[in-house]
Protein backbone atom coordinates (compact mmCIF):
# COMPACT_ATOMS: atom_id res chain seq x y z
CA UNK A 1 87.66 -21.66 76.66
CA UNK A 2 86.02 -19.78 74.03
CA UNK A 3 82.43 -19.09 74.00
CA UNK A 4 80.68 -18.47 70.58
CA UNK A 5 78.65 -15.19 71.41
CA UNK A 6 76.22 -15.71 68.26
CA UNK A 7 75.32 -19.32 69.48
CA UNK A 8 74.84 -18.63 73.21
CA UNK A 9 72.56 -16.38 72.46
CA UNK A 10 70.85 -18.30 70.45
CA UNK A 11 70.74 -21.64 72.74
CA UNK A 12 67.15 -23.21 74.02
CA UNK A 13 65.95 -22.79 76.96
CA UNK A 14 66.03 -25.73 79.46
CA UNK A 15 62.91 -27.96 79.94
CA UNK A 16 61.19 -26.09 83.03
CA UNK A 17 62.64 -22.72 82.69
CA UNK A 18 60.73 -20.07 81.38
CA UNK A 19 62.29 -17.31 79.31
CA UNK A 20 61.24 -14.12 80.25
CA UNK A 21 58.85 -12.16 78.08
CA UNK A 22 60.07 -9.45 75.92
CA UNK A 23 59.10 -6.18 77.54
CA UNK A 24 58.82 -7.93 81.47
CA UNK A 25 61.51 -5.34 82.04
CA UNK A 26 59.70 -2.57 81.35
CA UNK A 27 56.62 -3.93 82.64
CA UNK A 28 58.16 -3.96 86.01
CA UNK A 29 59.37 -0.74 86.01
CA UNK A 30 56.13 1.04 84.98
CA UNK A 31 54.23 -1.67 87.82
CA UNK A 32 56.65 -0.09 90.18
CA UNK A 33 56.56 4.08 88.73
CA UNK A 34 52.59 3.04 89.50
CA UNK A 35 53.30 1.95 92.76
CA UNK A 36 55.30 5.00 93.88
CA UNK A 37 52.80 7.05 92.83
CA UNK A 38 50.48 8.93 95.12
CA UNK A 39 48.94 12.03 96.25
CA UNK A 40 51.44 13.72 98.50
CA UNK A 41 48.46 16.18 100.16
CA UNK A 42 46.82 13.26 101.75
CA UNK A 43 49.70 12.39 103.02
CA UNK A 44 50.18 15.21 104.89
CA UNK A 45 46.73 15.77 105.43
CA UNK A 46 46.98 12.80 107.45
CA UNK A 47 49.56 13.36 109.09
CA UNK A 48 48.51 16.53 110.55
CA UNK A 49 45.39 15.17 111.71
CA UNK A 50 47.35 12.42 113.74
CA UNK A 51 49.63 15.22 115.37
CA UNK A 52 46.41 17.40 116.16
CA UNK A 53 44.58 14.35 117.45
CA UNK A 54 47.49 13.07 119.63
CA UNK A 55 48.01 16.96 120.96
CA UNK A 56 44.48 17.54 121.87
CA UNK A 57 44.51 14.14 123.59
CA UNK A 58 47.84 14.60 125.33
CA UNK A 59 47.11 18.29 126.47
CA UNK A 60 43.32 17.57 127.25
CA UNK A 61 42.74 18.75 131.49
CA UNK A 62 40.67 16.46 133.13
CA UNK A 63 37.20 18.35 134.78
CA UNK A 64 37.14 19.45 138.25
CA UNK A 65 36.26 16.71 140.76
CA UNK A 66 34.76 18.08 144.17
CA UNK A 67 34.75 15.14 145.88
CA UNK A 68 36.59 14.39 148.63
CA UNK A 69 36.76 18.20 149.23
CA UNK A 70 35.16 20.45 152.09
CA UNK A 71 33.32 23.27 151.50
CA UNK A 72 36.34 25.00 153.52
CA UNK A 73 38.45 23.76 150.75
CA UNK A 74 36.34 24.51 147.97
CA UNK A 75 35.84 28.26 149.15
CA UNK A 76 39.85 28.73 149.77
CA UNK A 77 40.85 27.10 146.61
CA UNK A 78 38.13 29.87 144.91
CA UNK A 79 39.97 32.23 147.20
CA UNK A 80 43.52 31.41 145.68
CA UNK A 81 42.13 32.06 142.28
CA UNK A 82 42.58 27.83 141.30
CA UNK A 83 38.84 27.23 140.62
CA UNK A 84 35.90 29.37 139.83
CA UNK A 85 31.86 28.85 140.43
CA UNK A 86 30.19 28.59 137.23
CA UNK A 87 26.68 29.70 136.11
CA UNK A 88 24.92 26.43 137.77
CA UNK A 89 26.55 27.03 140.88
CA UNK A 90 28.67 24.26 140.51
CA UNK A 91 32.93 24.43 140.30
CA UNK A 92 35.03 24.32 137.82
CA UNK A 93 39.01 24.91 136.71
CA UNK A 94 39.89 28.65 136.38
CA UNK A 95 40.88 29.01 132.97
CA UNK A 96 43.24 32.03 133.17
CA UNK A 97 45.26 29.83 135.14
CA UNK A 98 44.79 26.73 133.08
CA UNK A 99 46.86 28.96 130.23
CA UNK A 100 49.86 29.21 132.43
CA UNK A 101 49.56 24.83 133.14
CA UNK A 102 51.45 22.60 130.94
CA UNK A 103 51.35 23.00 127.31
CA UNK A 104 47.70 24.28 125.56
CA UNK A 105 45.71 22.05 123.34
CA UNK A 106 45.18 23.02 119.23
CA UNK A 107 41.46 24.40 120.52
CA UNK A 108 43.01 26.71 122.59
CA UNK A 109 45.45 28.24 119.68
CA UNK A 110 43.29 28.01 117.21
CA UNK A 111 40.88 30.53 119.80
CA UNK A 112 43.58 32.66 120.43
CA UNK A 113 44.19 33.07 116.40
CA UNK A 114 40.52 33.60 115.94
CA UNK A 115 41.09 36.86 118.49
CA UNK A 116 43.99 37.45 116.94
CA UNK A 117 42.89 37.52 113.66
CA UNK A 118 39.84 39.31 113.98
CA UNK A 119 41.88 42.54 115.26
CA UNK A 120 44.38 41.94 112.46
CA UNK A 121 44.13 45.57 111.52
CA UNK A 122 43.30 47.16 114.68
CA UNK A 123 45.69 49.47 116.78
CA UNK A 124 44.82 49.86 120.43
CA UNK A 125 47.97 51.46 121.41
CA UNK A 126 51.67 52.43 120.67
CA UNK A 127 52.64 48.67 121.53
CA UNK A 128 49.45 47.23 120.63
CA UNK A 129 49.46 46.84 116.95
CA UNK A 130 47.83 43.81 114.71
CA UNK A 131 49.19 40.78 113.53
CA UNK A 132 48.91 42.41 110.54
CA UNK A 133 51.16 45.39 110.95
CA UNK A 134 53.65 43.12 113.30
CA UNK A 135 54.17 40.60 110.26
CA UNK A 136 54.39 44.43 107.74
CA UNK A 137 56.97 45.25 110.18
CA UNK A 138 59.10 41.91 110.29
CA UNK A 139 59.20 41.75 106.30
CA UNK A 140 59.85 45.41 106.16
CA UNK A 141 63.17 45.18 107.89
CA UNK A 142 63.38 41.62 106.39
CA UNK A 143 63.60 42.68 103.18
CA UNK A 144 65.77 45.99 103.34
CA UNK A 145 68.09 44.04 105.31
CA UNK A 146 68.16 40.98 103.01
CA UNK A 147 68.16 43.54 100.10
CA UNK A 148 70.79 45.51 100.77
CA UNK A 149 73.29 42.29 101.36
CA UNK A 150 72.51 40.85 98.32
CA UNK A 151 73.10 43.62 96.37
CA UNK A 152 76.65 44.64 98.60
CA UNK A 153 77.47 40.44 98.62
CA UNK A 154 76.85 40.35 94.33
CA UNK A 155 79.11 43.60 94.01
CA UNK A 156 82.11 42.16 96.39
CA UNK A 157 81.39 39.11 94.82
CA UNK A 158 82.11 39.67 91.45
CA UNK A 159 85.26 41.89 91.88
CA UNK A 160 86.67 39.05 94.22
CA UNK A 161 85.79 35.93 91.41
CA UNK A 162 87.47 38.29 88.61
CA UNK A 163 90.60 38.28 90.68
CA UNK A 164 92.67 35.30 92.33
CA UNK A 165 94.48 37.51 94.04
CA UNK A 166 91.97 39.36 95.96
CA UNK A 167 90.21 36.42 96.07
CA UNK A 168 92.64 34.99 98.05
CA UNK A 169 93.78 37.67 100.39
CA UNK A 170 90.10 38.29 101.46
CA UNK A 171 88.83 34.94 101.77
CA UNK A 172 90.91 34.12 105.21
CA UNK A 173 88.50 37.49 106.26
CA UNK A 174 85.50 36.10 104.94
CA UNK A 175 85.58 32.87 106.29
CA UNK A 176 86.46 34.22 109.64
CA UNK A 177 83.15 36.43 109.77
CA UNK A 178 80.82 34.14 108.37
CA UNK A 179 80.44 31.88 111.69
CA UNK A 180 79.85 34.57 113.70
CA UNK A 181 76.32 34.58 114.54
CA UNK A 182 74.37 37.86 113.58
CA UNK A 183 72.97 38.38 117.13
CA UNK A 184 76.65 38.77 118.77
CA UNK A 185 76.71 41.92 116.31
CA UNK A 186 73.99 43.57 117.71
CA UNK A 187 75.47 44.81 120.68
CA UNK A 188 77.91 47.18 118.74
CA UNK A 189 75.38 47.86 116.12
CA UNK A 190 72.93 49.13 118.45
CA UNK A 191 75.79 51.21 120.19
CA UNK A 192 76.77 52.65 116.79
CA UNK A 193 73.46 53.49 114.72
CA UNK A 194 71.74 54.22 118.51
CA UNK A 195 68.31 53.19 116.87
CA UNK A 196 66.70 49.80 117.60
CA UNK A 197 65.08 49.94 113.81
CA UNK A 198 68.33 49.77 111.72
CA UNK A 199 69.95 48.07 114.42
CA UNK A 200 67.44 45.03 113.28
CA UNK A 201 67.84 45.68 109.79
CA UNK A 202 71.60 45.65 110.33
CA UNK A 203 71.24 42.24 111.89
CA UNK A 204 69.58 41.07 108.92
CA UNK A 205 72.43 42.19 107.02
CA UNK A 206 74.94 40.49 108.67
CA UNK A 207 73.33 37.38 108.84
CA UNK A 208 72.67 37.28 104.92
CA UNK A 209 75.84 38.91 103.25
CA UNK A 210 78.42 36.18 104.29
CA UNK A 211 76.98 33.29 102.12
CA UNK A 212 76.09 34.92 99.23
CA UNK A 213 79.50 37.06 99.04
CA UNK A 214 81.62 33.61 99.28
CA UNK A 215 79.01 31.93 96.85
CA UNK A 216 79.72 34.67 94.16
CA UNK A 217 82.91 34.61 94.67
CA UNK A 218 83.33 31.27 93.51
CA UNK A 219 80.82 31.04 91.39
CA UNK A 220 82.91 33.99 89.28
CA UNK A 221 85.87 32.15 89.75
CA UNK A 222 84.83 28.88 88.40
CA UNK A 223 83.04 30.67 85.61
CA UNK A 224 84.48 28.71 81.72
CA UNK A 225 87.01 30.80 80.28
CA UNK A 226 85.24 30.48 76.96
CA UNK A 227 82.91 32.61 77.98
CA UNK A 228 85.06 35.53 78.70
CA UNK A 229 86.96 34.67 75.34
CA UNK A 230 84.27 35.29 73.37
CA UNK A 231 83.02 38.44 75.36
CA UNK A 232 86.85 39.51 74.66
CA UNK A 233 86.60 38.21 71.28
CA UNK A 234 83.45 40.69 70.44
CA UNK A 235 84.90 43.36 72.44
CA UNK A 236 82.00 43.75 74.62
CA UNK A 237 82.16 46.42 77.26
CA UNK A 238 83.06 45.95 81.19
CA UNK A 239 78.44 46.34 81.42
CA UNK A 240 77.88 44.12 79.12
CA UNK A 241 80.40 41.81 80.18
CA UNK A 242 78.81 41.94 83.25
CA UNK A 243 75.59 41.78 82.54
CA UNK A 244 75.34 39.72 79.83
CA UNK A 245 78.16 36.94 80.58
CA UNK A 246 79.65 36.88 84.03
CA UNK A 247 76.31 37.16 86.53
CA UNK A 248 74.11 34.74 83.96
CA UNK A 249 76.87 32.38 84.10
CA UNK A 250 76.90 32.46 87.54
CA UNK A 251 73.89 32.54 88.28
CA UNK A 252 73.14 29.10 89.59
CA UNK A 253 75.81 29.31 92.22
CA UNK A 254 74.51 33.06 93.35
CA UNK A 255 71.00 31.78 93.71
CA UNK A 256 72.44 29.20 95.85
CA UNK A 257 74.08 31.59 97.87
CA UNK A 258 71.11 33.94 98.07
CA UNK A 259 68.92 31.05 99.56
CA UNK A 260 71.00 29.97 102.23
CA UNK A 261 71.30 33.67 103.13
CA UNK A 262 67.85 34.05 102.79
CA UNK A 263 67.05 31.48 105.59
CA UNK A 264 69.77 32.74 107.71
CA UNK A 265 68.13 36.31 107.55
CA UNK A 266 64.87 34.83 108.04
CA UNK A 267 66.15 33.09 111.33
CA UNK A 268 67.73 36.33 112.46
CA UNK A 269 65.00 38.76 112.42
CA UNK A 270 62.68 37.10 115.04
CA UNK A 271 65.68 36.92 117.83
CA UNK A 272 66.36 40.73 116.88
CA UNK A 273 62.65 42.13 117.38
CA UNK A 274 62.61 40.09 120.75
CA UNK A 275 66.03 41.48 122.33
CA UNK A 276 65.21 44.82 120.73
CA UNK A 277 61.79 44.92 121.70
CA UNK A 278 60.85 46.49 118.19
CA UNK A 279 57.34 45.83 116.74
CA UNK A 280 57.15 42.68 115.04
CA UNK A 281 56.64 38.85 114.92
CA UNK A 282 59.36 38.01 117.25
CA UNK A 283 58.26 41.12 119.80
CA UNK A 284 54.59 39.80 119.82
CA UNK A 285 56.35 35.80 120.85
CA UNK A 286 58.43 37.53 123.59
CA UNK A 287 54.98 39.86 124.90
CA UNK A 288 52.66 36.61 125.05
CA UNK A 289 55.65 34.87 126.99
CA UNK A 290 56.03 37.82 129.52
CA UNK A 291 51.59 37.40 130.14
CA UNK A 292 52.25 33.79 130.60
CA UNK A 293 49.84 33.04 127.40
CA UNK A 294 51.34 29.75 126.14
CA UNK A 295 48.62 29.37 123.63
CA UNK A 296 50.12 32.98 122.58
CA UNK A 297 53.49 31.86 121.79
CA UNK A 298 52.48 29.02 119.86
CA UNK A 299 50.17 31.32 117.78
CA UNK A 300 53.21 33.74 116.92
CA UNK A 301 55.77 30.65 116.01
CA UNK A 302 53.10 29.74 113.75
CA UNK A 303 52.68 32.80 112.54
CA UNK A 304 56.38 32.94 111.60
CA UNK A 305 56.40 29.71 110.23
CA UNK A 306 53.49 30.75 107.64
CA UNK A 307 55.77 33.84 106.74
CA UNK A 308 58.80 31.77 105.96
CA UNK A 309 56.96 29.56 103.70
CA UNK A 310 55.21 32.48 101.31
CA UNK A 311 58.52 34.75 101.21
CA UNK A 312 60.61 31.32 100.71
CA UNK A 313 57.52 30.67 98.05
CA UNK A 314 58.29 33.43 96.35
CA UNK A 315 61.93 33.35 96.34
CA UNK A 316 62.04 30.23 94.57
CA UNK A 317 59.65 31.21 91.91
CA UNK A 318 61.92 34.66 91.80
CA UNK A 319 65.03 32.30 91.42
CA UNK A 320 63.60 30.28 88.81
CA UNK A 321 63.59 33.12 86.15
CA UNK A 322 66.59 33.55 86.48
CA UNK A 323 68.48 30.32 86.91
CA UNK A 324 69.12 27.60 83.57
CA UNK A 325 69.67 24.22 83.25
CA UNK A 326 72.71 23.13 80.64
């Protein structure tokens, strides 16, 4: 059977029914873009006051009870070091001890980053440096490390995406080394360069060259041919060719590259400074662990956390400039 388009379209609505109203459509839609609307920072404003509350409350020691206790036991638990006599004469937890018991509250961090912070810039001994110079010293070898692979991954990179056939004779290579965790390099790092310092930075390297050089290399390699036709076409030279056509065509795939490398260096530099026992973020975790300062540990993971986020910050506003959108 053949329907007539022109008078379906056309035909009246049932008794009952109601037709909908022109624009409902898009009345819904803009009820619901309302509805999804929000502000995102209150969210996790929230949020974070629910974890601090539900940490302080998990983590909160109850007060010392004396009762039920002789004074015999009262005077050998002060012995032992478990409780101390307090200003009114009465007893009460030792807190030195109370660091090394279960997992410390958010009052207790946020004390030890007040001390912390307060001798950001002060040097007490050759091992004794400021948060301040340990986080100068973590994005020191951070960056040359991270540095010096992207610039060595870019350069492999390109000569590999140019080529098929080097492409394909080094990529069985490449994939083989990328899995390899950076750490299981230091070992024969540090027994070639014999210096903890570039032995780091090396470790860096390794952990950030391997997905930016196989990123490159296909980004290259999947670069349109009409681009290097008309390079070819107005004979530009092997720089400019470069410069000018193959890296900003590829750019969106190398700034892909380039961030996953950049968390993967990230990641390695903390494990480094702790089995090296070079100054930095990861050597002040490992320090606070060895005095039994939990509250310590939590302050330096923190700390590396807050690092991550500015450098990762600024990467992405770095990668911006020089990424496009077709």
């Amino acid at each position: 059977m053949v329907v007539d388009t022109a008078t379906a379209s056309h035909r009246p609505v049932p008794v009952g029914a109601t037709a909908p109203a022109k624009g409902a459509g898009k009345t819904r839609g803009a009820t619901m873009g309302r509805q999804a609307k929000g502000n995102p920072w209150l969210i996790s404003l929230f949020c974070l006051a629910v974890f601090l509350l539900a940490w302080h409350f998990l983590t909160l020691q109850p007060t010392f009870d004396p009762r039920g206790l002789t004074e015999e036991q009262l005077r050998l638990m002060e012995f032992n070091g478990d409780i101390v006599r307090t200003a009114s004469g009465s007893y009460d937890w030792n807190p030195e001890k109370q660091k090394v018991k279960g997992v410390p509250g958010p009052l207790a961090v946020l004390e030890k980053a007040r001390e912390e912070l307060g001798e950001a810039f002060v040097k007490k001994g050759t091992n004794d440096h400021g948060i301040a110079y340990l986080v100068l010293y973590t994005v020191s070898r951070f960056a040359g490390g991270f540095l010096a692979a992207s610039v060595v991954a870019i350069m492999l990179g390109v000569i590999l995406g140019l080529n098929r056939v080097l492409f394909r004779a080094f990529n069985p290579f490449i994939q083989i080394l990328k899995p390899i965790s950076p750490l299981a390099w230091m070992p024969l790092l540090l027994y070639t360069v014999k210096d903890p310092k570039w032995t780091a930075v090396l470790v860096v390297f390794m952990a950030a060259i391997w997905p930016t050089l196989a990123t490159t290399a296909f980004g290259v390699s999947s670069l349109r041919k009409d681009y290097l036709h008309v390079a070819a076409i107005l004979q530009l030279s092997w720089y400019k060719r470069l410069f000018k056509v193959i890296l900003p065509g590829a750019a969106p795939t190398i700034v892909n590259g380039l961030r996953i490398s950049f968390g993967s260096a990230l990641v390695a530099v903390v494990p480094a400074e702790m089995l090296l026992g070079e100054l930095g973020v990861g050597y002040l975790s490992w320090i606070e662990w060895n005095n039994l300062d939990i509250a310590g540990v939590i302050f330096a993971i923190l700390v590396v956390g807050v690092v991550g986020v500015i450098l990762d910050s600024g990467f992405n506003r770095l990668a911006g400039l020089v990424t496009y959108q077709e």
